[in-house]
PDB file of N, CA and C in Angstrom:
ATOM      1  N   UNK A   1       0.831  -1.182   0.000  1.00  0.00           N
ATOM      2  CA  UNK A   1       0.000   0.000   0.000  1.00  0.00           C
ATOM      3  C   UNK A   1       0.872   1.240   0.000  1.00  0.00           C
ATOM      4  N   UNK A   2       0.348   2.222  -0.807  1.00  0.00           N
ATOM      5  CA  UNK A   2       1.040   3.579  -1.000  1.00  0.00           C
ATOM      6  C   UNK A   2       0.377   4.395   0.501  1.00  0.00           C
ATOM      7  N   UNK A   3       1.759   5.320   1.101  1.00  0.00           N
ATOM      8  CA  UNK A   3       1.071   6.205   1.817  1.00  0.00           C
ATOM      9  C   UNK A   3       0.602   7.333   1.162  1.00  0.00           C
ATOM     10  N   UNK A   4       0.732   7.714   0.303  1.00  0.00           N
ATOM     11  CA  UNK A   4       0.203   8.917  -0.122  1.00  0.00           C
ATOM     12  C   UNK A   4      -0.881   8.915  -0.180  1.00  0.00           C
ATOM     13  N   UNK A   5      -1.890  10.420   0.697  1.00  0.00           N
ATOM     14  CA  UNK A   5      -3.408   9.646   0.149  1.00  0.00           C
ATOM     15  C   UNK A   5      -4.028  10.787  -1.301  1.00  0.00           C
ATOM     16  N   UNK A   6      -4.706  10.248  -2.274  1.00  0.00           N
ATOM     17  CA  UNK A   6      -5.400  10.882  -3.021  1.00  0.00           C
ATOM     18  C   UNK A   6      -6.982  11.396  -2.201  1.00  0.00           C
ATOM     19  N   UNK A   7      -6.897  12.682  -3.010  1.00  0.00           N
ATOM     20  CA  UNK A   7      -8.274  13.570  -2.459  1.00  0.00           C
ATOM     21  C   UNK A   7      -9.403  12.662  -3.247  1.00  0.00           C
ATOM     22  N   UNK A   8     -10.772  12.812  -2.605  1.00  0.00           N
ATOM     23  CA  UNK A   8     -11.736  11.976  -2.950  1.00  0.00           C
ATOM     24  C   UNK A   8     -12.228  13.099  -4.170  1.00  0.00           C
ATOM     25  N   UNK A   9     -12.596  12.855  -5.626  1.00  0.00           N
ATOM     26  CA  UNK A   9     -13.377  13.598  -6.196  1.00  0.00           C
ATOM     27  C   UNK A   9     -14.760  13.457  -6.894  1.00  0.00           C
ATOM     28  N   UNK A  10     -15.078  14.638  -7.133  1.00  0.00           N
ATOM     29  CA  UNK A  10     -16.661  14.403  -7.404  1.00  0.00           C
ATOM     30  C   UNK A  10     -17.221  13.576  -8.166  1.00  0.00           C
ATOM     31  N   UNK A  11     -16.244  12.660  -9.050  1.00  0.00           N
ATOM     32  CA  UNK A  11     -16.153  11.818 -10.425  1.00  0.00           C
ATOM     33  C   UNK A  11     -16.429  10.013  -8.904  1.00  0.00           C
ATOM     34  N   UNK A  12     -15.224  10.365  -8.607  1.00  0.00           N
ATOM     35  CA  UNK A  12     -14.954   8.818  -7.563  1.00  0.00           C
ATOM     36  C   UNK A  12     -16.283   8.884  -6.767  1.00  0.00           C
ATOM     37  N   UNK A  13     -16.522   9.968  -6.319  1.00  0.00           N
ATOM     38  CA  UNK A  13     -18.089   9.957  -5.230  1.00  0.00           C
ATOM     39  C   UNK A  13     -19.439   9.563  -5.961  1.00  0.00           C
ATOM     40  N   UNK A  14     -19.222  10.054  -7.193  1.00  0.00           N
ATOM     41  CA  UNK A  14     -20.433   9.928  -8.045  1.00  0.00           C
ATOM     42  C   UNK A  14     -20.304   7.855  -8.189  1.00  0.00           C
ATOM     43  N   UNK A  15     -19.417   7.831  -8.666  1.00  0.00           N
ATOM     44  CA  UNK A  15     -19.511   6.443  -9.108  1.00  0.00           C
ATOM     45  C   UNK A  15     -19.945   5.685  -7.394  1.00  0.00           C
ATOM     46  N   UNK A  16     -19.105   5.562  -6.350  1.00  0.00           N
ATOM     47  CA  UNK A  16     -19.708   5.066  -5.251  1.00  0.00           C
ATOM     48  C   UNK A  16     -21.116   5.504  -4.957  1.00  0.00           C
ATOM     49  N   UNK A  17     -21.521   6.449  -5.115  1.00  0.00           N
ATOM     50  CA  UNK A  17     -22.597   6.676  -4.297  1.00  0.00           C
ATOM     51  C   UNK A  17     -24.121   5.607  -5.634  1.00  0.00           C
ATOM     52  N   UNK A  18     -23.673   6.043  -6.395  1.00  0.00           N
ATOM     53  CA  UNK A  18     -24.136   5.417  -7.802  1.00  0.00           C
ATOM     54  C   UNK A  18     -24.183   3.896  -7.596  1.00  0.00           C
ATOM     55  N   UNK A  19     -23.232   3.110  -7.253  1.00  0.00           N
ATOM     56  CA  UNK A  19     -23.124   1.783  -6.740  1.00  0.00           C
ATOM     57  C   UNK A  19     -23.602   1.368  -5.833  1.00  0.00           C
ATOM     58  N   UNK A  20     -24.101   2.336  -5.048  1.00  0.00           N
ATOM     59  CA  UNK A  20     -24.345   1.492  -3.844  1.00  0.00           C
ATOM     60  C   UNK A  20     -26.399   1.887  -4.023  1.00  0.00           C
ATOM     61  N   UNK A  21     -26.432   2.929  -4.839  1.00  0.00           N
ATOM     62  CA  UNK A  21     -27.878   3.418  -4.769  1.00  0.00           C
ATOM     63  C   UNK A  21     -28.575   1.980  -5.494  1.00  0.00           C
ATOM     64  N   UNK A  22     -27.801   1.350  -6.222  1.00  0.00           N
ATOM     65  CA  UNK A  22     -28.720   0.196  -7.568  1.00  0.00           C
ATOM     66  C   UNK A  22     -28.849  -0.921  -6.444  1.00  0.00           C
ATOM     67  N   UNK A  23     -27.795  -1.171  -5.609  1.00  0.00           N
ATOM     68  CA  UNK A  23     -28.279  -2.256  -4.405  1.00  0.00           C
ATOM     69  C   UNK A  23     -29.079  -1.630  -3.330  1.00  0.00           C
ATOM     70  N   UNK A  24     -29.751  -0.774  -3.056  1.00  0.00           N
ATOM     71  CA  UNK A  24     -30.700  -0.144  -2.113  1.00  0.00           C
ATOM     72  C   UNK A  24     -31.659   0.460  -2.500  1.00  0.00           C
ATOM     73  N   UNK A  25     -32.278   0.402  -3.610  1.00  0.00           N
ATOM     74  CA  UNK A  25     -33.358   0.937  -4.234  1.00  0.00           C
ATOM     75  C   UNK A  25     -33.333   2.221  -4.348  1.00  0.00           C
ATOM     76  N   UNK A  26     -32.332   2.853  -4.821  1.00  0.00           N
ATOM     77  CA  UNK A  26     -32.394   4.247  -5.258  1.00  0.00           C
ATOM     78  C   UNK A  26     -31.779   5.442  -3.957  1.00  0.00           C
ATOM     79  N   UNK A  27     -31.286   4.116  -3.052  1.00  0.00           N
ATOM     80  CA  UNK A  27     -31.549   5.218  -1.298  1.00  0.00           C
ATOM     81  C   UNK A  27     -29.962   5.087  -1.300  1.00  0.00           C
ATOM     82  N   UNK A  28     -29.589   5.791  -0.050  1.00  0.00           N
ATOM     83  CA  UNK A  28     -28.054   6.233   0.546  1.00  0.00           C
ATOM     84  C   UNK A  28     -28.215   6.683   1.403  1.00  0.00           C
ATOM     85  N   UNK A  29     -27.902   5.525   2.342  1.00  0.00           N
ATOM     86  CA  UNK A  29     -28.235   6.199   3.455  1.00  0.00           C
ATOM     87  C   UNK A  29     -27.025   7.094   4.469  1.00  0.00           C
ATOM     88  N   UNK A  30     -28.250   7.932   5.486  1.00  0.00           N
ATOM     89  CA  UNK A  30     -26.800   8.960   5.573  1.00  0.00           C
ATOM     90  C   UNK A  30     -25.434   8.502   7.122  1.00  0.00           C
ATOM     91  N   UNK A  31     -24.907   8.852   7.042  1.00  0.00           N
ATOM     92  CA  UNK A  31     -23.655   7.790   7.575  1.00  0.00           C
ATOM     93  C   UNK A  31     -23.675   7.157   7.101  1.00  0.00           C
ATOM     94  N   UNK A  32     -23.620   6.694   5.779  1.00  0.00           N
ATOM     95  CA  UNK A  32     -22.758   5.928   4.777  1.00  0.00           C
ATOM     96  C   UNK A  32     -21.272   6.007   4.344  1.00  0.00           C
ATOM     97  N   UNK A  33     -20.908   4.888   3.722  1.00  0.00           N
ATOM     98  CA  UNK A  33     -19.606   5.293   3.220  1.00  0.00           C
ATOM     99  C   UNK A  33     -20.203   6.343   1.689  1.00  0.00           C
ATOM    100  N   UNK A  34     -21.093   5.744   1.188  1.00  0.00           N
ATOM    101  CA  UNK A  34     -21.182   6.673   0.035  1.00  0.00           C
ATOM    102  C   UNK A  34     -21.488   8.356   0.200  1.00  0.00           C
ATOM    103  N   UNK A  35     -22.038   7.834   1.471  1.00  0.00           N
ATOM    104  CA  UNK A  35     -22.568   9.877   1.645  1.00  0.00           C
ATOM    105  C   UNK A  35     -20.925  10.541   2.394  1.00  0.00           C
ATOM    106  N   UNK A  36     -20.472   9.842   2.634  1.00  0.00           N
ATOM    107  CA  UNK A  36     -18.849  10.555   3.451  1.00  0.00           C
ATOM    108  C   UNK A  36     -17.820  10.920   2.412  1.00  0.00           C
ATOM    109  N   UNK A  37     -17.876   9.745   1.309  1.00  0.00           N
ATOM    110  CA  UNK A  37     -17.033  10.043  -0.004  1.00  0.00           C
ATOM    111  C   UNK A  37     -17.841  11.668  -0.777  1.00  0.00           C
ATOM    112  N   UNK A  38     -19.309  11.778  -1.019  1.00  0.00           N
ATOM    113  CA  UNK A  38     -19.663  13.018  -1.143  1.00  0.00           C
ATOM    114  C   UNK A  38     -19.263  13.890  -0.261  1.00  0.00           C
ATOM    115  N   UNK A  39     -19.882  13.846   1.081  1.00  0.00           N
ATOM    116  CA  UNK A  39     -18.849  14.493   1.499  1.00  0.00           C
ATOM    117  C   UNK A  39     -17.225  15.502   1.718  1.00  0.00           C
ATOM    118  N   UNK A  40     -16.855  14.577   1.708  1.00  0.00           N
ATOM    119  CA  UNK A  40     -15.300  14.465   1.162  1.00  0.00           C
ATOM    120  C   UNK A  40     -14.983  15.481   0.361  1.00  0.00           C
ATOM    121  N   UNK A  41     -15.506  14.951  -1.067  1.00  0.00           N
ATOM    122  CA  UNK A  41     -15.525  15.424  -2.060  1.00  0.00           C
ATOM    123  C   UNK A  41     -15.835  17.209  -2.255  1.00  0.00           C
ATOM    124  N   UNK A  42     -17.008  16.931  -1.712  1.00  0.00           N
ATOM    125  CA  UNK A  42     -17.412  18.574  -1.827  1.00  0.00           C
ATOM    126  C   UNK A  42     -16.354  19.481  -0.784  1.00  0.00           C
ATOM    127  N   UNK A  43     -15.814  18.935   0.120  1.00  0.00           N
ATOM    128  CA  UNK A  43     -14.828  19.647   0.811  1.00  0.00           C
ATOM    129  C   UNK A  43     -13.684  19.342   0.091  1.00  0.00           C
ATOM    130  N   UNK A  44     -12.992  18.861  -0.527  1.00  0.00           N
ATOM    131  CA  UNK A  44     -12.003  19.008  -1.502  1.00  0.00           C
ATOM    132  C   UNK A  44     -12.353  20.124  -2.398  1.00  0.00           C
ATOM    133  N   UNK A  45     -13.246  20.043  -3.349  1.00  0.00           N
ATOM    134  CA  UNK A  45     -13.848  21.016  -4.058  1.00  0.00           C
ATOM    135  C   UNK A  45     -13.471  22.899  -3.721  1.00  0.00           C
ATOM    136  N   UNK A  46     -14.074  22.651  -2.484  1.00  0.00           N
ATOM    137  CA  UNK A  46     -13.710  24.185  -1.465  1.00  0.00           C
ATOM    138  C   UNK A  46     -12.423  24.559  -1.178  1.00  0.00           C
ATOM    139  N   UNK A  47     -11.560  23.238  -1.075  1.00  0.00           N
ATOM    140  CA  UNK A  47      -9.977  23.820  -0.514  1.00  0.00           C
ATOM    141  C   UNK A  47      -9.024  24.447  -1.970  1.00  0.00           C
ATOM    142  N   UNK A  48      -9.974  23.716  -2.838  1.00  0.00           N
ATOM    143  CA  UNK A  48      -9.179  23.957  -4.635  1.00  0.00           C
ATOM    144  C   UNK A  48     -10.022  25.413  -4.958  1.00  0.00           C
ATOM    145  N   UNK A  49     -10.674  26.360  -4.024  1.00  0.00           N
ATOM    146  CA  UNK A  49     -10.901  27.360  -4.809  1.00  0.00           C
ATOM    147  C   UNK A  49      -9.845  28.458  -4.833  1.00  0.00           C
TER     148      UNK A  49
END
Protein backbone atom coordinates (compact mmCIF):
# COMPACT_ATOMS: atom_id res chain seq x y z
CA UNK A 1 0.00 0.00 0.00
CA UNK A 2 1.04 3.58 -1.00
CA UNK A 3 1.07 6.20 1.82
CA UNK A 4 0.20 8.92 -0.12
CA UNK A 5 -3.41 9.65 0.15
CA UNK A 6 -5.40 10.88 -3.02
CA UNK A 7 -8.27 13.57 -2.46
CA UNK A 8 -11.74 11.98 -2.95
CA UNK A 9 -13.38 13.60 -6.20
CA UNK A 10 -16.66 14.40 -7.40
CA UNK A 11 -16.15 11.82 -10.43
CA UNK A 12 -14.95 8.82 -7.56
CA UNK A 13 -18.09 9.96 -5.23
CA UNK A 14 -20.43 9.93 -8.04
CA UNK A 15 -19.51 6.44 -9.11
CA UNK A 16 -19.71 5.07 -5.25
CA UNK A 17 -22.60 6.68 -4.30
CA UNK A 18 -24.14 5.42 -7.80
CA UNK A 19 -23.12 1.78 -6.74
CA UNK A 20 -24.34 1.49 -3.84
CA UNK A 21 -27.88 3.42 -4.77
CA UNK A 22 -28.72 0.20 -7.57
CA UNK A 23 -28.28 -2.26 -4.40
CA UNK A 24 -30.70 -0.14 -2.11
CA UNK A 25 -33.36 0.94 -4.23
CA UNK A 26 -32.39 4.25 -5.26
CA UNK A 27 -31.55 5.22 -1.30
CA UNK A 28 -28.05 6.23 0.55
CA UNK A 29 -28.23 6.20 3.46
CA UNK A 30 -26.80 8.96 5.57
CA UNK A 31 -23.65 7.79 7.58
CA UNK A 32 -22.76 5.93 4.78
CA UNK A 33 -19.61 5.29 3.22
CA UNK A 34 -21.18 6.67 0.04
CA UNK A 35 -22.57 9.88 1.64
CA UNK A 36 -18.85 10.55 3.45
CA UNK A 37 -17.03 10.04 0.00
CA UNK A 38 -19.66 13.02 -1.14
CA UNK A 39 -18.85 14.49 1.50
CA UNK A 40 -15.30 14.47 1.16
CA UNK A 41 -15.52 15.42 -2.06
CA UNK A 42 -17.41 18.57 -1.83
CA UNK A 43 -14.83 19.65 0.81
CA UNK A 44 -12.00 19.01 -1.50
CA UNK A 45 -13.85 21.02 -4.06
CA UNK A 46 -13.71 24.19 -1.46
CA UNK A 47 -9.98 23.82 -0.51
CA UNK A 48 -9.18 23.96 -4.63
CA UNK A 49 -10.90 27.36 -4.81
Amino acid sequence: MTKTKTPMTPAAAARIQSANAKQNNGKTPKGSFPAKAQSSAAKNLKKGD
